[in-house]
N, C-alpha and C. Protein backbone atom coordinates (compact mmCIF):
# COMPACT_ATOMS: atom_id res chain seq x y z
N UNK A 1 18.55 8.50 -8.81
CA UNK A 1 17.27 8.88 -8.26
C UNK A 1 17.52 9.94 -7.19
N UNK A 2 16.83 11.02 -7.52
CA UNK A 2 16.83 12.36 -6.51
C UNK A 2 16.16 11.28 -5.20
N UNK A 3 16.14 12.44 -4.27
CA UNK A 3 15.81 12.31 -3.15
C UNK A 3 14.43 12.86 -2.94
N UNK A 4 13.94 13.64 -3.59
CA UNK A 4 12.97 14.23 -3.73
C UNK A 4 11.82 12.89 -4.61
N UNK A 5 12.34 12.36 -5.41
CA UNK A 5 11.94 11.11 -6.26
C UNK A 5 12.10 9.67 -5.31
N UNK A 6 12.82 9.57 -4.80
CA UNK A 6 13.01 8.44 -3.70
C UNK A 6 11.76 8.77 -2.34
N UNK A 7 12.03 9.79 -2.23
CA UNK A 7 10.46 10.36 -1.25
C UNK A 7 8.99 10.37 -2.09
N UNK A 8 8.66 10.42 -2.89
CA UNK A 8 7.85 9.83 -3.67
C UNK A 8 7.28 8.95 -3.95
N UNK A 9 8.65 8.35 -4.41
CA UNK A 9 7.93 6.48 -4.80
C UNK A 9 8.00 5.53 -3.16
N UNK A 10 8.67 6.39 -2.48
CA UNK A 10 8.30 5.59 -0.88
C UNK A 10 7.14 5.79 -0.17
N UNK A 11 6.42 7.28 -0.45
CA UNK A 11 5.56 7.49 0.40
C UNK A 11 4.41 6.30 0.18
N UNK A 12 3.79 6.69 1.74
CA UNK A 12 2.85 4.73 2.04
C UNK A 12 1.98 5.27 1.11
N UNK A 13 1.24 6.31 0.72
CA UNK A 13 0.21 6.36 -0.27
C UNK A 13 0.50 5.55 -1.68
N UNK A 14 1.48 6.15 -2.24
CA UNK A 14 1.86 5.09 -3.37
C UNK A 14 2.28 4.22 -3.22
N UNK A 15 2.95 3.61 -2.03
CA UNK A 15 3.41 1.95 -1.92
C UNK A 15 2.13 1.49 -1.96
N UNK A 16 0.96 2.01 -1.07
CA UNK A 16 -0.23 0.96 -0.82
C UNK A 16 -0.76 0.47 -2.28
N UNK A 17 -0.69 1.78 -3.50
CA UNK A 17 -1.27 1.21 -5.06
C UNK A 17 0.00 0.14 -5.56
N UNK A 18 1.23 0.17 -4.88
CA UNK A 18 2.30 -0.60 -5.35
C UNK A 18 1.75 -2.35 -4.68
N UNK A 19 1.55 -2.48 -3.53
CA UNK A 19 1.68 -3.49 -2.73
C UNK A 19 0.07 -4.36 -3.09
N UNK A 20 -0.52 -4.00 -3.21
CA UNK A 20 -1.79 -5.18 -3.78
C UNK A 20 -1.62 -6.57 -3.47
N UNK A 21 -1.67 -7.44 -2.70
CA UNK A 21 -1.49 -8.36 -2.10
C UNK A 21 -2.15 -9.83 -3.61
N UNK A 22 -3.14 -9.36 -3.80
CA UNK A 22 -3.61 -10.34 -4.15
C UNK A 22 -3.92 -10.08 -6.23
N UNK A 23 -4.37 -11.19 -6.23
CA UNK A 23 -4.39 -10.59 -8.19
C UNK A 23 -6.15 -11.12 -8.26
N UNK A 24 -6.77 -11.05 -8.06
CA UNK A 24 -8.29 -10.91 -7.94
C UNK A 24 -8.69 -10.87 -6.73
N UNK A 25 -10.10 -10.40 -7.20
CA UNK A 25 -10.81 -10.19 -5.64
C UNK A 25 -12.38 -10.84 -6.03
N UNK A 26 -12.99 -11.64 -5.61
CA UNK A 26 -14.26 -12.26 -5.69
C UNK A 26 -15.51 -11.38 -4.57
N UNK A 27 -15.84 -10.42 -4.73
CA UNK A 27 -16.46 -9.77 -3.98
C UNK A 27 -17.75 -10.91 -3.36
N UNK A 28 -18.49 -11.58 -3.97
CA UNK A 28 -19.51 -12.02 -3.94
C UNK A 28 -19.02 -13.35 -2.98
N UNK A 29 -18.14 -14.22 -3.13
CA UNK A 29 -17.64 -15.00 -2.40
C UNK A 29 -16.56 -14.68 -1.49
N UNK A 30 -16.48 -13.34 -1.41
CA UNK A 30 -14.98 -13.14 -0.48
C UNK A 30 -14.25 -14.08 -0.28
N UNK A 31 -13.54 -13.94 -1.20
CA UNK A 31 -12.04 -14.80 -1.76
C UNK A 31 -11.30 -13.96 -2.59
N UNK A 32 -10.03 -14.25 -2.36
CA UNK A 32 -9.15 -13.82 -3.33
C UNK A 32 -8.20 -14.43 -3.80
N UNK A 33 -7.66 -14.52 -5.09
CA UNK A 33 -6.90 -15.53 -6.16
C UNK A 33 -5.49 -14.98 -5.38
N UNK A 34 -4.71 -15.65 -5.43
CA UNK A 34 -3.09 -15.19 -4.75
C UNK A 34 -2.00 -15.99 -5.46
N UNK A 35 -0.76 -15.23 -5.85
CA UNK A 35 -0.25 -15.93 -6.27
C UNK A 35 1.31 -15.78 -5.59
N UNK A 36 2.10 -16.51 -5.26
CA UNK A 36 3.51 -16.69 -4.23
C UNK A 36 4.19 -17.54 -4.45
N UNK A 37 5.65 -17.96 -4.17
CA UNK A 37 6.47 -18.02 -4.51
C UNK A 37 6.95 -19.38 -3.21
N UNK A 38 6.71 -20.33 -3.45
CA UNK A 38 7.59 -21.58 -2.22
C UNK A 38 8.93 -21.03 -2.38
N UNK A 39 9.55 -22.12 -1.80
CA UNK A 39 11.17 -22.48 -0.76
C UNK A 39 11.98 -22.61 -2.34
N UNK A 40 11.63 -22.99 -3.04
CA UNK A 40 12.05 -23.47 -4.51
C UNK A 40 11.94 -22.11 -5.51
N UNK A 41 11.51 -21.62 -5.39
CA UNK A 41 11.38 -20.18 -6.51
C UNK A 41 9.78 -20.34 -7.02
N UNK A 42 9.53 -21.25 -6.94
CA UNK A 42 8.29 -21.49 -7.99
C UNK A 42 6.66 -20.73 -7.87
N UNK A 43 6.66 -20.26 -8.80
CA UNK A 43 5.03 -19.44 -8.75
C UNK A 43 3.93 -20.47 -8.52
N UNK A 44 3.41 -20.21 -7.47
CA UNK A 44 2.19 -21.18 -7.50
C UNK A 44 1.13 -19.89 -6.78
N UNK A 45 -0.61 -21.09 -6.76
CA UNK A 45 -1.67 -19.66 -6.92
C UNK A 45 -2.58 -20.18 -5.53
N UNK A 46 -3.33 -19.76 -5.19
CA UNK A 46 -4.54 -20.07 -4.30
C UNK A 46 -5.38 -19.40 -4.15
N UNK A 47 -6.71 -20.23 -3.31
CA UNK A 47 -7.79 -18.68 -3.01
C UNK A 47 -8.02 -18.93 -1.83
N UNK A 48 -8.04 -17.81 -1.05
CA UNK A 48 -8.07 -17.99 0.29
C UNK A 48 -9.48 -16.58 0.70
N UNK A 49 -10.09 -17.17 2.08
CA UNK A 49 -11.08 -16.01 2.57
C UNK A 49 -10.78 -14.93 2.95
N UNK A 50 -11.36 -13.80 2.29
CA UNK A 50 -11.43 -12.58 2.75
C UNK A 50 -12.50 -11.41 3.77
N UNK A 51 -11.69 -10.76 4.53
CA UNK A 51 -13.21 -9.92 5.49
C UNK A 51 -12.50 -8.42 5.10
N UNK A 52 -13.32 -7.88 5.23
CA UNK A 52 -13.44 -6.11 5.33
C UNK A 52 -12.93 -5.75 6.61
N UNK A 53 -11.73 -4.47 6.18
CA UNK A 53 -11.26 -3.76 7.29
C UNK A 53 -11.45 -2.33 6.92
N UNK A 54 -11.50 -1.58 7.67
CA UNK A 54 -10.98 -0.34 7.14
C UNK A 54 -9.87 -0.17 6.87
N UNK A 55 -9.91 0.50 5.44
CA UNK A 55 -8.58 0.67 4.38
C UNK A 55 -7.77 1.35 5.93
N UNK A 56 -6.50 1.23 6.16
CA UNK A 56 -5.65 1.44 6.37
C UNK A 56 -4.44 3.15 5.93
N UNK A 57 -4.69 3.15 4.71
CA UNK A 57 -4.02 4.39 3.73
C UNK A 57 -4.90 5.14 4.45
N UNK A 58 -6.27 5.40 3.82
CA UNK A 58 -6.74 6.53 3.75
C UNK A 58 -7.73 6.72 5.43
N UNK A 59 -7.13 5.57 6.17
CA UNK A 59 -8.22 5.62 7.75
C UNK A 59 -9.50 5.29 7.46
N UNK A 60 -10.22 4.99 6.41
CA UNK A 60 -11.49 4.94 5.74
C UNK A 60 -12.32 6.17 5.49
N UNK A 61 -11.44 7.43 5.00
CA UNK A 61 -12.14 8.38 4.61
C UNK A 61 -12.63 7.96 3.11
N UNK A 62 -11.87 7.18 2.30
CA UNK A 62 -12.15 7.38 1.14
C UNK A 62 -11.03 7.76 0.09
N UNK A 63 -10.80 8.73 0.75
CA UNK A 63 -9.50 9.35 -0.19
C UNK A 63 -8.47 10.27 0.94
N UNK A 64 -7.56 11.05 0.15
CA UNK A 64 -6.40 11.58 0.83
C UNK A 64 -5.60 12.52 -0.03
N UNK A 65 -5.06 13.21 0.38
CA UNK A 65 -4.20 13.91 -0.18
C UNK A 65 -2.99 13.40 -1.53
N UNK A 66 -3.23 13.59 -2.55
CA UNK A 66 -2.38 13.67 -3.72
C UNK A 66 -1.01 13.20 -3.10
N UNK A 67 -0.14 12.42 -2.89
CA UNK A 67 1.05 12.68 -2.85
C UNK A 67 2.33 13.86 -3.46
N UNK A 68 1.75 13.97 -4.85
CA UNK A 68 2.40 14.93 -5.29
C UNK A 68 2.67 16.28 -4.61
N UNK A 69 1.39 16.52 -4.20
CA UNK A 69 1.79 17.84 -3.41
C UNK A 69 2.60 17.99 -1.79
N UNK A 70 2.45 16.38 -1.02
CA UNK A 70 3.07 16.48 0.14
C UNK A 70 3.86 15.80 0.56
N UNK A 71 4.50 14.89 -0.62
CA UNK A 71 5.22 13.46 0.06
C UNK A 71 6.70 13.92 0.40
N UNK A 72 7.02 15.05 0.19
CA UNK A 72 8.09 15.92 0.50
C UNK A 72 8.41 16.51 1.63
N UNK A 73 6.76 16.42 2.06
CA UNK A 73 6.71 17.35 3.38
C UNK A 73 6.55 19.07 3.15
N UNK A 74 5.47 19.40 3.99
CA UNK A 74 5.10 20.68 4.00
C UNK A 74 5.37 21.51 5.23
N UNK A 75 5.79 22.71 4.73
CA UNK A 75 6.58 23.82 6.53
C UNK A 75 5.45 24.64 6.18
N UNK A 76 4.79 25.42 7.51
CA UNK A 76 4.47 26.22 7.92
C UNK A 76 5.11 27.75 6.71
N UNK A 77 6.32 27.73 6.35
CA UNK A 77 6.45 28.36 5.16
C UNK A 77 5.47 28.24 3.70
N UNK A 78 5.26 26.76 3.79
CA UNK A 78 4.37 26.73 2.36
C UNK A 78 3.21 27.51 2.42
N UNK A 79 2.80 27.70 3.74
CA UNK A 79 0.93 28.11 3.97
C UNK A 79 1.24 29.84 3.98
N UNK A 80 2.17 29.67 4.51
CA UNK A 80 1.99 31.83 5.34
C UNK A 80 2.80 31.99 3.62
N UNK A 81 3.54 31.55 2.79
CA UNK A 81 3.84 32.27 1.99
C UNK A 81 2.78 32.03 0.38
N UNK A 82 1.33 30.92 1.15
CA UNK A 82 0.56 31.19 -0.21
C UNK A 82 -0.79 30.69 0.90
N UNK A 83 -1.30 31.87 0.85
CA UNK A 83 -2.64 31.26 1.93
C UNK A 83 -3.28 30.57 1.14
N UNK A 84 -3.74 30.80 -0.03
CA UNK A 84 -4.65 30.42 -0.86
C UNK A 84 -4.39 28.72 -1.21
N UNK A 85 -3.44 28.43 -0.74
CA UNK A 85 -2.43 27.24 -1.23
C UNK A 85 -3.14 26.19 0.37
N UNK A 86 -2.90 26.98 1.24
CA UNK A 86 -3.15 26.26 2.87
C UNK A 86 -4.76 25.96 2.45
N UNK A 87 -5.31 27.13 2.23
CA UNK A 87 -7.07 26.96 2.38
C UNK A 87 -7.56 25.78 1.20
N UNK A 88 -6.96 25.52 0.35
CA UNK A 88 -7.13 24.84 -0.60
C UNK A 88 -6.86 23.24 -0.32
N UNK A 89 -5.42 23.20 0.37
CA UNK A 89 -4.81 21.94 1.47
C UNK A 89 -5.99 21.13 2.38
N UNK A 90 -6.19 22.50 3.15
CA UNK A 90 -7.04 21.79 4.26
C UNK A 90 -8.59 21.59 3.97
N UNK A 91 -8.98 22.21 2.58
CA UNK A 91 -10.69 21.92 2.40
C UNK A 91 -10.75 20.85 1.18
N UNK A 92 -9.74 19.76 1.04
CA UNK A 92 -9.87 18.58 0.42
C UNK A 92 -9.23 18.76 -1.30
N UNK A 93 -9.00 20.21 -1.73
CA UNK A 93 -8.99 20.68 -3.26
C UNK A 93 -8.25 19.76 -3.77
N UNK A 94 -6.45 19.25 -3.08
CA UNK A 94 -6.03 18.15 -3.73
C UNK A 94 -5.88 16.83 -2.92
N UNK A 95 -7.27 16.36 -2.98
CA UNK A 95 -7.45 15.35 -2.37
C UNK A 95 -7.89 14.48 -3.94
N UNK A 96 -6.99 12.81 -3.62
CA UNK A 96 -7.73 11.63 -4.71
C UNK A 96 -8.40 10.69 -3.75
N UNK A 97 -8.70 9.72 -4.54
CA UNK A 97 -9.57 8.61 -4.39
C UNK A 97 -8.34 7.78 -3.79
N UNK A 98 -8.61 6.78 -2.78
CA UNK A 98 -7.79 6.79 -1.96
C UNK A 98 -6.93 5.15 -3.05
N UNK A 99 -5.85 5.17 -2.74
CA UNK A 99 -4.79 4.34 -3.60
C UNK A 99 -5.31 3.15 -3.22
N UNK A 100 -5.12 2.89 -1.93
CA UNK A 100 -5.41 1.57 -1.51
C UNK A 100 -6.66 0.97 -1.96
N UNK A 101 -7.90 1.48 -1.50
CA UNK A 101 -9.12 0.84 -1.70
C UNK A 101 -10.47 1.70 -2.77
N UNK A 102 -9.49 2.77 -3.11
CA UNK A 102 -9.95 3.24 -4.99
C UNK A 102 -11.48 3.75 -3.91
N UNK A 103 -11.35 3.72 -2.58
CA UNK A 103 -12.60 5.23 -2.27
C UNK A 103 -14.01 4.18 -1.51
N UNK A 104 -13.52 3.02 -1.05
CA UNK A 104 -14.40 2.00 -0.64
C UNK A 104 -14.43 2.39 0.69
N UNK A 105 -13.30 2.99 1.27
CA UNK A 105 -12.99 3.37 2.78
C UNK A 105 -12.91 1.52 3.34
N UNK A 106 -13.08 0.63 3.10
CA UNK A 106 -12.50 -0.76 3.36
C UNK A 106 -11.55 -1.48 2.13
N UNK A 107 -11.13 -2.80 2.72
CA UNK A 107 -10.10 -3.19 2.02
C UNK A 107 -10.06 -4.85 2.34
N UNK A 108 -9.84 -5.75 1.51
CA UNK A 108 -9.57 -7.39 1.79
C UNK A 108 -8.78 -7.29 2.85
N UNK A 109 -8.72 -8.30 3.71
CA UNK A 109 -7.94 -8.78 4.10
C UNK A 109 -8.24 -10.14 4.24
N UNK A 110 -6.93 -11.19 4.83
CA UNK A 110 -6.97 -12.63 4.75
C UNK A 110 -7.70 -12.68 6.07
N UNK A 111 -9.09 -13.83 6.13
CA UNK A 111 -10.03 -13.67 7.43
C UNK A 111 -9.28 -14.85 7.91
N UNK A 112 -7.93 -15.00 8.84
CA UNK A 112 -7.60 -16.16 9.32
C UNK A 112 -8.38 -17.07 10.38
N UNK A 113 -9.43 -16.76 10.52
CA UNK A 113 -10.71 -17.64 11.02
C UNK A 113 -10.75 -19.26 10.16
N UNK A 114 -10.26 -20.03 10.75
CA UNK A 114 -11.19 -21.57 9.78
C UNK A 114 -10.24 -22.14 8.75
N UNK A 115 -9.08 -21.36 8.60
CA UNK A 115 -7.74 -21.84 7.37
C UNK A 115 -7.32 -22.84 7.84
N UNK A 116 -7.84 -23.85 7.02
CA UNK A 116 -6.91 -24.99 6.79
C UNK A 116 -5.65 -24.79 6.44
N UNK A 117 -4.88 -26.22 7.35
CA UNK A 117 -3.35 -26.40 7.03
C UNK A 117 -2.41 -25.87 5.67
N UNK A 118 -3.12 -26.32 4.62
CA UNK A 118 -2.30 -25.80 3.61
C UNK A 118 -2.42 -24.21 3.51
N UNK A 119 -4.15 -24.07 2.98
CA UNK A 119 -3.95 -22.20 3.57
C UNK A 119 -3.20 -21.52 4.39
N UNK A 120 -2.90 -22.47 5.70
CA UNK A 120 -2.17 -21.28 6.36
C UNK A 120 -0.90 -21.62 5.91
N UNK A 121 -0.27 -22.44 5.25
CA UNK A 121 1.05 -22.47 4.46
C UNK A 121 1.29 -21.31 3.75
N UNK A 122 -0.30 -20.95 2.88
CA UNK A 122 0.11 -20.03 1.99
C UNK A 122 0.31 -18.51 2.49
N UNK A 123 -0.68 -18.49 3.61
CA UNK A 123 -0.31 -17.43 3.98
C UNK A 123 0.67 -16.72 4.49
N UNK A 124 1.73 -17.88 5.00
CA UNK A 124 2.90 -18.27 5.55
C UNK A 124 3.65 -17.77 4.40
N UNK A 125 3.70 -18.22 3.29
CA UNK A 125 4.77 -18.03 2.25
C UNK A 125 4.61 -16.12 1.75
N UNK A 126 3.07 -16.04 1.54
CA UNK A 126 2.67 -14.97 1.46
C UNK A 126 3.30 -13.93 2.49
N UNK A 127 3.40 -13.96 3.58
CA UNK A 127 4.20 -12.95 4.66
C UNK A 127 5.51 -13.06 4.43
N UNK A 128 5.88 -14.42 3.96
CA UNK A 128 7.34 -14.51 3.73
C UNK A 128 7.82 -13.42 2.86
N UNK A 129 7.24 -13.52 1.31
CA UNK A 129 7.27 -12.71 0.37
C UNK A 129 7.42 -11.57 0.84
N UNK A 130 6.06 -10.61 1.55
CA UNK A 130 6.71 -9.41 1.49
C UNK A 130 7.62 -9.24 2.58
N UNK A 131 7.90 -9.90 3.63
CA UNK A 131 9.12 -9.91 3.86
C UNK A 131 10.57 -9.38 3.18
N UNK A 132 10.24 -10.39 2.09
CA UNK A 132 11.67 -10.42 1.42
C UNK A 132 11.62 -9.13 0.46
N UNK A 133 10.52 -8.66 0.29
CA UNK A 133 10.58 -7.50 -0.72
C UNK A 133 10.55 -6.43 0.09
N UNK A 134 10.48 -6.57 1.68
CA UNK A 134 10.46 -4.96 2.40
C UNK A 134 12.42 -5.07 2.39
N UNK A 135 12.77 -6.60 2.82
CA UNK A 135 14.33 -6.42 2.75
C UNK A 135 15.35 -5.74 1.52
N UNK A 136 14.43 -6.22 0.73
CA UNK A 136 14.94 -5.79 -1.04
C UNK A 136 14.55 -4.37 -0.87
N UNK A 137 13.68 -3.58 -0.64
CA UNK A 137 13.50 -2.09 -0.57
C UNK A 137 14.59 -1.29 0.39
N UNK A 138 14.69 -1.81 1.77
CA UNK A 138 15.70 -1.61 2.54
C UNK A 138 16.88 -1.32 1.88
N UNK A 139 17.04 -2.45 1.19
CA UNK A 139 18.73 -2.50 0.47
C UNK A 139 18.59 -1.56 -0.79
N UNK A 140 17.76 -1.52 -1.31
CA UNK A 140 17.98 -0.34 -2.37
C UNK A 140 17.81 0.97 -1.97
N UNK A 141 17.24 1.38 -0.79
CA UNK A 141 16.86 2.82 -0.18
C UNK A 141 18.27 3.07 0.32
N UNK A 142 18.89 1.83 0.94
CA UNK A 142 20.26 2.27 1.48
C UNK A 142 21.37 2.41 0.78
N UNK A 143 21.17 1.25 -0.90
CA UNK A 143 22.24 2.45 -1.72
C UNK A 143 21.83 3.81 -2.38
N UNK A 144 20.48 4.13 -2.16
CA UNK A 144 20.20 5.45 -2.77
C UNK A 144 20.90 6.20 -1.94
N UNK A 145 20.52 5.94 -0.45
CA UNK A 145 21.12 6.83 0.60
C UNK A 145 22.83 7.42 0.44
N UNK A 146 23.10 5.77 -0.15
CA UNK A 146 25.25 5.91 0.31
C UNK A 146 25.63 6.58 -1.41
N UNK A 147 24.33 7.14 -2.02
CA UNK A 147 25.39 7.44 -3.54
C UNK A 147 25.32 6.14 -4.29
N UNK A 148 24.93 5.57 -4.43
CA UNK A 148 24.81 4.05 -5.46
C UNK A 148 24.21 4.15 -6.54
């Protein structure tokens, strides 16, 4: 994996369509189906309450800039050597619908208000998880880094 490709699939825009916390969303009951992993390996599911935040990715505009065109990073070279390229940048031209919350400008989150004991177990295991998968990213970014 280039480095140019490793900057890509890291940038937070596409992690946020990567990271989806939950596997349904009950709009009408704000709840969401979850599914995680106990002390034992084992998949188990729950539904726990959800409140509205502003999406996070996109600040709650809605949407954001394409990754494709910037997750590389852009110099002051890209603009003075294509104006048409800058004016296009800054008046939204490659702007999408934002990854995280698909253009809602909000997003679920767990309303830890009122969780019962076991809920907050799950939510417990739930932080655990991505825990263990930001450690697992760590360790694979750092053999991309050493040549692996």
């Amino acid at each position: 994996m280039s480095l140019d490709d490793y900057n890509y699939y890291n940038d937070s825009r596409n992690r946020a369509c990567r990271n989806q916390w939950f596997d349904s969303f009950d709009e009408k009951a704000m709840t969401v189906e979850v599914s995680y992993y106990d002390e034992e390996g084992d998949e188990l599911s729950a539904t726990l309450p959800v409140t509205f935040e502003v999406c996070s990715t996109c600040n709650g505009r809605g949407s954001h800039v394409n990754p494709s065109i910037d997750c590389n990073g852009l110099t002051s070279d890209d603009f003075r050597d294509d104006p048409d390229f800058e004016e296009e940048y800054f008046s939204g031209s490659y702007d999408v619908s934002c990854y995280e919350c698909g253009g809602r400008r909000v997003s679920p989150v767990i309303d830890d208000i009122g969780l019962d004991a076991e809920q907050r177990e799950v939510v417990e295991a739930i932080r655990q998880n991505a825990e263990d998968d930001a450690e697992y990213e760590a360790m694979v970014a750092a053999e991309i880094r050493a040549g692996c």
